[in-house]
C-alpha atoms as a PDB file:
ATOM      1  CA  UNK A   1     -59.649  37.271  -9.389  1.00  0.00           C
ATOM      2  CA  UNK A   2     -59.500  35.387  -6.253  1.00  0.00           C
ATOM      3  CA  UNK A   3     -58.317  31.796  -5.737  1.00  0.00           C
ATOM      4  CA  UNK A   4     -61.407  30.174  -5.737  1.00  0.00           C
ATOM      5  CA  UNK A   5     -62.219  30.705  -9.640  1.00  0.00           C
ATOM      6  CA  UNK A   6     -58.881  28.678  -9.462  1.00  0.00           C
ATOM      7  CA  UNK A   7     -59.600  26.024  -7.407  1.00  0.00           C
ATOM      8  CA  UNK A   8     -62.403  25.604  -8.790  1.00  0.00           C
ATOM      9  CA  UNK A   9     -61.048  25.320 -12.291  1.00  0.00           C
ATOM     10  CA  UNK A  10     -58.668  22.456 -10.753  1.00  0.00           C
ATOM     11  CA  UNK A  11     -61.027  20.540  -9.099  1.00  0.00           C
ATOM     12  CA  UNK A  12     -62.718  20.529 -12.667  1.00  0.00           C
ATOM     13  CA  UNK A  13     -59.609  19.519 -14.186  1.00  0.00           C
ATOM     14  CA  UNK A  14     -59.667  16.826 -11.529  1.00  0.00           C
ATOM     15  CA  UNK A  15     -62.730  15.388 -12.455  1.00  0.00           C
ATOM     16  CA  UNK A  16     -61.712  16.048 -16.279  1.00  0.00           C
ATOM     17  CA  UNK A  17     -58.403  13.567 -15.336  1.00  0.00           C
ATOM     18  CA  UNK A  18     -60.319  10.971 -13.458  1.00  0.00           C
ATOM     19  CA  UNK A  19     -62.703   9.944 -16.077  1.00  0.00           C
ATOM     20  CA  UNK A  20     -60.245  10.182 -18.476  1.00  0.00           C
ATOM     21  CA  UNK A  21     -58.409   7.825 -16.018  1.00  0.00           C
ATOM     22  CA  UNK A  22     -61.271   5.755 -16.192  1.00  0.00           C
ATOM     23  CA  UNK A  23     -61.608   5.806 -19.828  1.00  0.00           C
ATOM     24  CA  UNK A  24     -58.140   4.865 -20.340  1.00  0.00           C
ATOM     25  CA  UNK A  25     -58.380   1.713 -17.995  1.00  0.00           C
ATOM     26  CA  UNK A  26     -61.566   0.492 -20.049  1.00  0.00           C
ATOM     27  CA  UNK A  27     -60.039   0.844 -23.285  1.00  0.00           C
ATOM     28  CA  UNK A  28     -56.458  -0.734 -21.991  1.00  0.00           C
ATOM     29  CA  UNK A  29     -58.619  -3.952 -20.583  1.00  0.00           C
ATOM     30  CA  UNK A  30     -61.050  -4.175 -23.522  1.00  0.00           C
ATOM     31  CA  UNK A  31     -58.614  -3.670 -26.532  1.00  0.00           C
ATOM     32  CA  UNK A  32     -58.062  -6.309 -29.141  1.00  0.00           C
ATOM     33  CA  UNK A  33     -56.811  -6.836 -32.719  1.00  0.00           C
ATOM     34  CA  UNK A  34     -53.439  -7.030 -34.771  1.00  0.00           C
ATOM     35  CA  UNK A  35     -52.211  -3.916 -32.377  1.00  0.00           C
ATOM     36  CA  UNK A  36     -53.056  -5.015 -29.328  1.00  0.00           C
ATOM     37  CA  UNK A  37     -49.747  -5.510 -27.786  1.00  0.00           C
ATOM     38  CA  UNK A  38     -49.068  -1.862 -28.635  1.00  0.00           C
ATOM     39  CA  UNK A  39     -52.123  -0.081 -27.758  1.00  0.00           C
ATOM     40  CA  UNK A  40     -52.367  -2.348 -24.070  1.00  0.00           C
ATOM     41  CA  UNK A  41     -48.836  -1.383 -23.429  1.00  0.00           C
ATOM     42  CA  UNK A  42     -49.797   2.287 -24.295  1.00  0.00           C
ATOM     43  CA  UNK A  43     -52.790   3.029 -22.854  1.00  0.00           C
ATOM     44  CA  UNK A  44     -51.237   1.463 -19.569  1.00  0.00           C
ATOM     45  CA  UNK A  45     -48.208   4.198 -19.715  1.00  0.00           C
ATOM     46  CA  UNK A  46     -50.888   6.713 -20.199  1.00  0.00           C
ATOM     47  CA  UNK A  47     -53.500   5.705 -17.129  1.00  0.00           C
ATOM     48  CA  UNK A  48     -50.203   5.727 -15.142  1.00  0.00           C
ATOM     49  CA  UNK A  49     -49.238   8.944 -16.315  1.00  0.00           C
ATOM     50  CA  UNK A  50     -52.968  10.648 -15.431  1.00  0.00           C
ATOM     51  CA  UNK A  51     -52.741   8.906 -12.142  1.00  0.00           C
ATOM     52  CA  UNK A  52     -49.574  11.274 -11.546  1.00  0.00           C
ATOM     53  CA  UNK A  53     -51.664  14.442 -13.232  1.00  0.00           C
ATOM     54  CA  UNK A  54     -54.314  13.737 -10.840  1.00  0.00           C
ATOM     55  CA  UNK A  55     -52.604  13.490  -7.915  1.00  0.00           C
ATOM     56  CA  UNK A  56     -51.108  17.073  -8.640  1.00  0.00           C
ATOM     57  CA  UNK A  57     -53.998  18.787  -9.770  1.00  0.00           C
ATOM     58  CA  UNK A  58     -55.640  17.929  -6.761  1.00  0.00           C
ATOM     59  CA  UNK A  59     -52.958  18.771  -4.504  1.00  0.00           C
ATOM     60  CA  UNK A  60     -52.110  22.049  -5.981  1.00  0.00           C
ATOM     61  CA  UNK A  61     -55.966  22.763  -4.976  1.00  0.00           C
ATOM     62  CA  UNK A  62     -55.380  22.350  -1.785  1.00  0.00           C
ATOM     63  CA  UNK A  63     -51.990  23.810  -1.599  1.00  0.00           C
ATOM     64  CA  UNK A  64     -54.017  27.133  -2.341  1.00  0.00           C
ATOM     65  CA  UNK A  65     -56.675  26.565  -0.082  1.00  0.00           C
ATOM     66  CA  UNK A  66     -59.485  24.606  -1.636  1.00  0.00           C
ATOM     67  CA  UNK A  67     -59.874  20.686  -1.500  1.00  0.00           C
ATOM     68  CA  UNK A  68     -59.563  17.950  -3.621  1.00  0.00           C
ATOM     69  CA  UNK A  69     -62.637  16.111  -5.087  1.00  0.00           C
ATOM     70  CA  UNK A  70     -63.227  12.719  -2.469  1.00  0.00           C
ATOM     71  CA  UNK A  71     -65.789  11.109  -4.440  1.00  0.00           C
ATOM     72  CA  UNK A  72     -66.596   9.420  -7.889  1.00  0.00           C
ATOM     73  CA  UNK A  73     -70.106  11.280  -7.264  1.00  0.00           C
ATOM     74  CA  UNK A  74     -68.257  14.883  -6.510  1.00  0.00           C
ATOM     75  CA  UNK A  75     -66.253  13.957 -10.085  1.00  0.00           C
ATOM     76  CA  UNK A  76     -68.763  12.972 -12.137  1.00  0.00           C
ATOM     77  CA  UNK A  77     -70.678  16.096 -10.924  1.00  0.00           C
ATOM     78  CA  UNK A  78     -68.062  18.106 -11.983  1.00  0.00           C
ATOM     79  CA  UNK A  79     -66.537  16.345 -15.125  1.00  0.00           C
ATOM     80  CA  UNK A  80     -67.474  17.785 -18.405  1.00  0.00           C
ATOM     81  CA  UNK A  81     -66.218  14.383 -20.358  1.00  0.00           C
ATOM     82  CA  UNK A  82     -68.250  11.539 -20.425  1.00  0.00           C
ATOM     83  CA  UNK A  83     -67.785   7.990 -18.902  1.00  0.00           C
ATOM     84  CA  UNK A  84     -67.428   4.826 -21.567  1.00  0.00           C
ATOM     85  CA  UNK A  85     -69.371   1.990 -21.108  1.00  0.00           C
ATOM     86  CA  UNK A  86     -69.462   0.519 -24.938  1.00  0.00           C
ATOM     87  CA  UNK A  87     -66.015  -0.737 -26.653  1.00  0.00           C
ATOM     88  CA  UNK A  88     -65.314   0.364 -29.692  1.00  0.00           C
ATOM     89  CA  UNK A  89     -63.154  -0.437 -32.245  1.00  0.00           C
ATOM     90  CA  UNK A  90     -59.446   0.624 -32.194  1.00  0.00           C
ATOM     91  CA  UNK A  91     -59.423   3.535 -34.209  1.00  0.00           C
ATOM     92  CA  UNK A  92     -62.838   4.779 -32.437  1.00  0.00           C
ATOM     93  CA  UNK A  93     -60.999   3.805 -29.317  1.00  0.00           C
ATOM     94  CA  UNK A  94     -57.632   6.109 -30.385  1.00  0.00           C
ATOM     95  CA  UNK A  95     -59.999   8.951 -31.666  1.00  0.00           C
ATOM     96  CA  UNK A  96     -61.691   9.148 -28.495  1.00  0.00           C
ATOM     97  CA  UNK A  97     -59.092   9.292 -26.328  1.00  0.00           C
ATOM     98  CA  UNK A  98     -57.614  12.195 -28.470  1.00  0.00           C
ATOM     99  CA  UNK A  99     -61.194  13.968 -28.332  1.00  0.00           C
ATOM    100  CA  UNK A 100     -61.004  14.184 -24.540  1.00  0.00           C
ATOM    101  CA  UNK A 101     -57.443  14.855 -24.183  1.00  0.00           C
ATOM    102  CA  UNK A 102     -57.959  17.899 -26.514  1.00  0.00           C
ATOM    103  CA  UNK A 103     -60.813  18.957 -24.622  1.00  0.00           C
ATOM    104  CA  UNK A 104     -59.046  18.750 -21.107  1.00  0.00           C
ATOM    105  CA  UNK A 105     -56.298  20.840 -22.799  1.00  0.00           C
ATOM    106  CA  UNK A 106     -58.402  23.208 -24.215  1.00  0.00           C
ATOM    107  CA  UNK A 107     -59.695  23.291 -20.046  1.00  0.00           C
ATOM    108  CA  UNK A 108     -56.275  23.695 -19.123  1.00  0.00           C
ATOM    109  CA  UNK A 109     -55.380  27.136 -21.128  1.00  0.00           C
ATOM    110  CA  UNK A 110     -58.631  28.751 -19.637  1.00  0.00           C
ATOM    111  CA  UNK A 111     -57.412  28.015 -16.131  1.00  0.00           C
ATOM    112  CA  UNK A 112     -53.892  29.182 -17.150  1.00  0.00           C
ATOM    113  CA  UNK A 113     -55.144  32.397 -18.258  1.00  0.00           C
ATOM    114  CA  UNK A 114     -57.320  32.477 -15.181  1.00  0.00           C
ATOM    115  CA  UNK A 115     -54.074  31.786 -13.393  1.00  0.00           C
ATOM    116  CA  UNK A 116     -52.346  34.570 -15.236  1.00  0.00           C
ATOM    117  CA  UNK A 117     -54.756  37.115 -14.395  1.00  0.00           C
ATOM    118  CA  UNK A 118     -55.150  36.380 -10.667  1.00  0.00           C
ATOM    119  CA  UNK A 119     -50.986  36.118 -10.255  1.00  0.00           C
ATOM    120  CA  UNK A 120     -50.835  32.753  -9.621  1.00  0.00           C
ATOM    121  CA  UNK A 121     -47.242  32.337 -11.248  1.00  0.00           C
ATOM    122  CA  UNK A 122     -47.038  28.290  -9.951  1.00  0.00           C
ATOM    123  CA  UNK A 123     -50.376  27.168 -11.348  1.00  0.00           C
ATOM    124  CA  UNK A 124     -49.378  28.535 -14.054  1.00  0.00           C
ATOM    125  CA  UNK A 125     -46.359  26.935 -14.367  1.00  0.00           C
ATOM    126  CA  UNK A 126     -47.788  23.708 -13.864  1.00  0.00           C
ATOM    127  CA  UNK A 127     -50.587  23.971 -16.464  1.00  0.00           C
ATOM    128  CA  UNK A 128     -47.648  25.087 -19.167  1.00  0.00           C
ATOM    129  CA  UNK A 129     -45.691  21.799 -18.482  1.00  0.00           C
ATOM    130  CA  UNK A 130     -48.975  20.226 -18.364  1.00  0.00           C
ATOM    131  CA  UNK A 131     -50.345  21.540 -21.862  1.00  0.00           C
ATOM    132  CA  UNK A 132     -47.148  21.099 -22.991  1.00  0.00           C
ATOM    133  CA  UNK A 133     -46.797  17.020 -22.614  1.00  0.00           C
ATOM    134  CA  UNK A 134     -50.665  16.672 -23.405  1.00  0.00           C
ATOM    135  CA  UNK A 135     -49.955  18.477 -26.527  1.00  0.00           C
ATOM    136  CA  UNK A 136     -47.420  16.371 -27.633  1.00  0.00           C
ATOM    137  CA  UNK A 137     -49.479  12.998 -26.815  1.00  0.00           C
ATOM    138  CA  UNK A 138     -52.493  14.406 -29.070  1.00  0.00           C
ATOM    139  CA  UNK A 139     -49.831  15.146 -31.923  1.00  0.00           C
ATOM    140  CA  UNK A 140     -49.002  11.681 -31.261  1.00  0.00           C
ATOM    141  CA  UNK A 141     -52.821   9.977 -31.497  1.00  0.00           C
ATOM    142  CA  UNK A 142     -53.712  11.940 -34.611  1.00  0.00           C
ATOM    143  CA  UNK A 143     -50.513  10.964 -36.151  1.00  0.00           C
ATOM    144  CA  UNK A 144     -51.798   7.109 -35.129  1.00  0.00           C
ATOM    145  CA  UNK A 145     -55.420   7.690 -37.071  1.00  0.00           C
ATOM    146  CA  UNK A 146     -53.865   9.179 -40.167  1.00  0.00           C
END
């Protein structure tokens, strides 16, 4: 397996991140109601947390050779979740954001067991610690909507 299933399963991951980026901005400008101090405050840690798994996803792409995604039209080419233009309530709000983080985790194993079989011991590690986190945030949401 040669490094370009893998960057190509980061730059996906990429685009994955940004509108989830995205996403997260909307919903931490547009929420309201009796939690809003709490949901602002935490959709703000999370955007600034993806900004950070961005950043390295796109890097480690071109640390093995590929390139990063440079445009919103290269991202939303490539991004399997969908951008949110409506604003939903805040437990529509919470439930989507878990839907898309599970899906971009769900991303990240494949590309760790593409990493796996191709050798690629660093992507690898990187995708654990990332599946890792993300896991615990989506324990976190679900335990919000029950």
């Amino acid at each position: 397996m040669s490094d370009k299933i893998i960057i190509e399963g980061l730059q996906s991951l990429q685009a994955d991140a940004t509108v989830f980026y995205h996403k997260l901005r909307h919903y931490h400008w547009h929420v309201h109601g009796p939690k809003f101090f709490e949901i602002h405050a935490k959709l703000e840690t999370m955007y600034d947390h993806w900004a950070e798994v961005i950043d390295a996803l796109a890097e480690r792409a071109v640390m093995i050779g590929g390139k990063a995604l440079p445009t919103m039209k290269d991202v939303l080419s490539r991004a399997t979740l969908k951008e949110e233009s409506e604003i939903p309530e805040l437990k529509e709000m919470v439930a989507h954001v878990a839907a898309d983080l599970e899906a971009i985790i769900q991303e990240a194993r494949k590309l760790k067991a593409a990493a796996e079989k191709a050798g690629d011991e660093d992507t690898v590690a990187m995708l654990d610690e990332f599946t890792l986190t993300e896991s615990k945030t989506l324990w976190m949401l679900r335990a919000f909507l029950k």
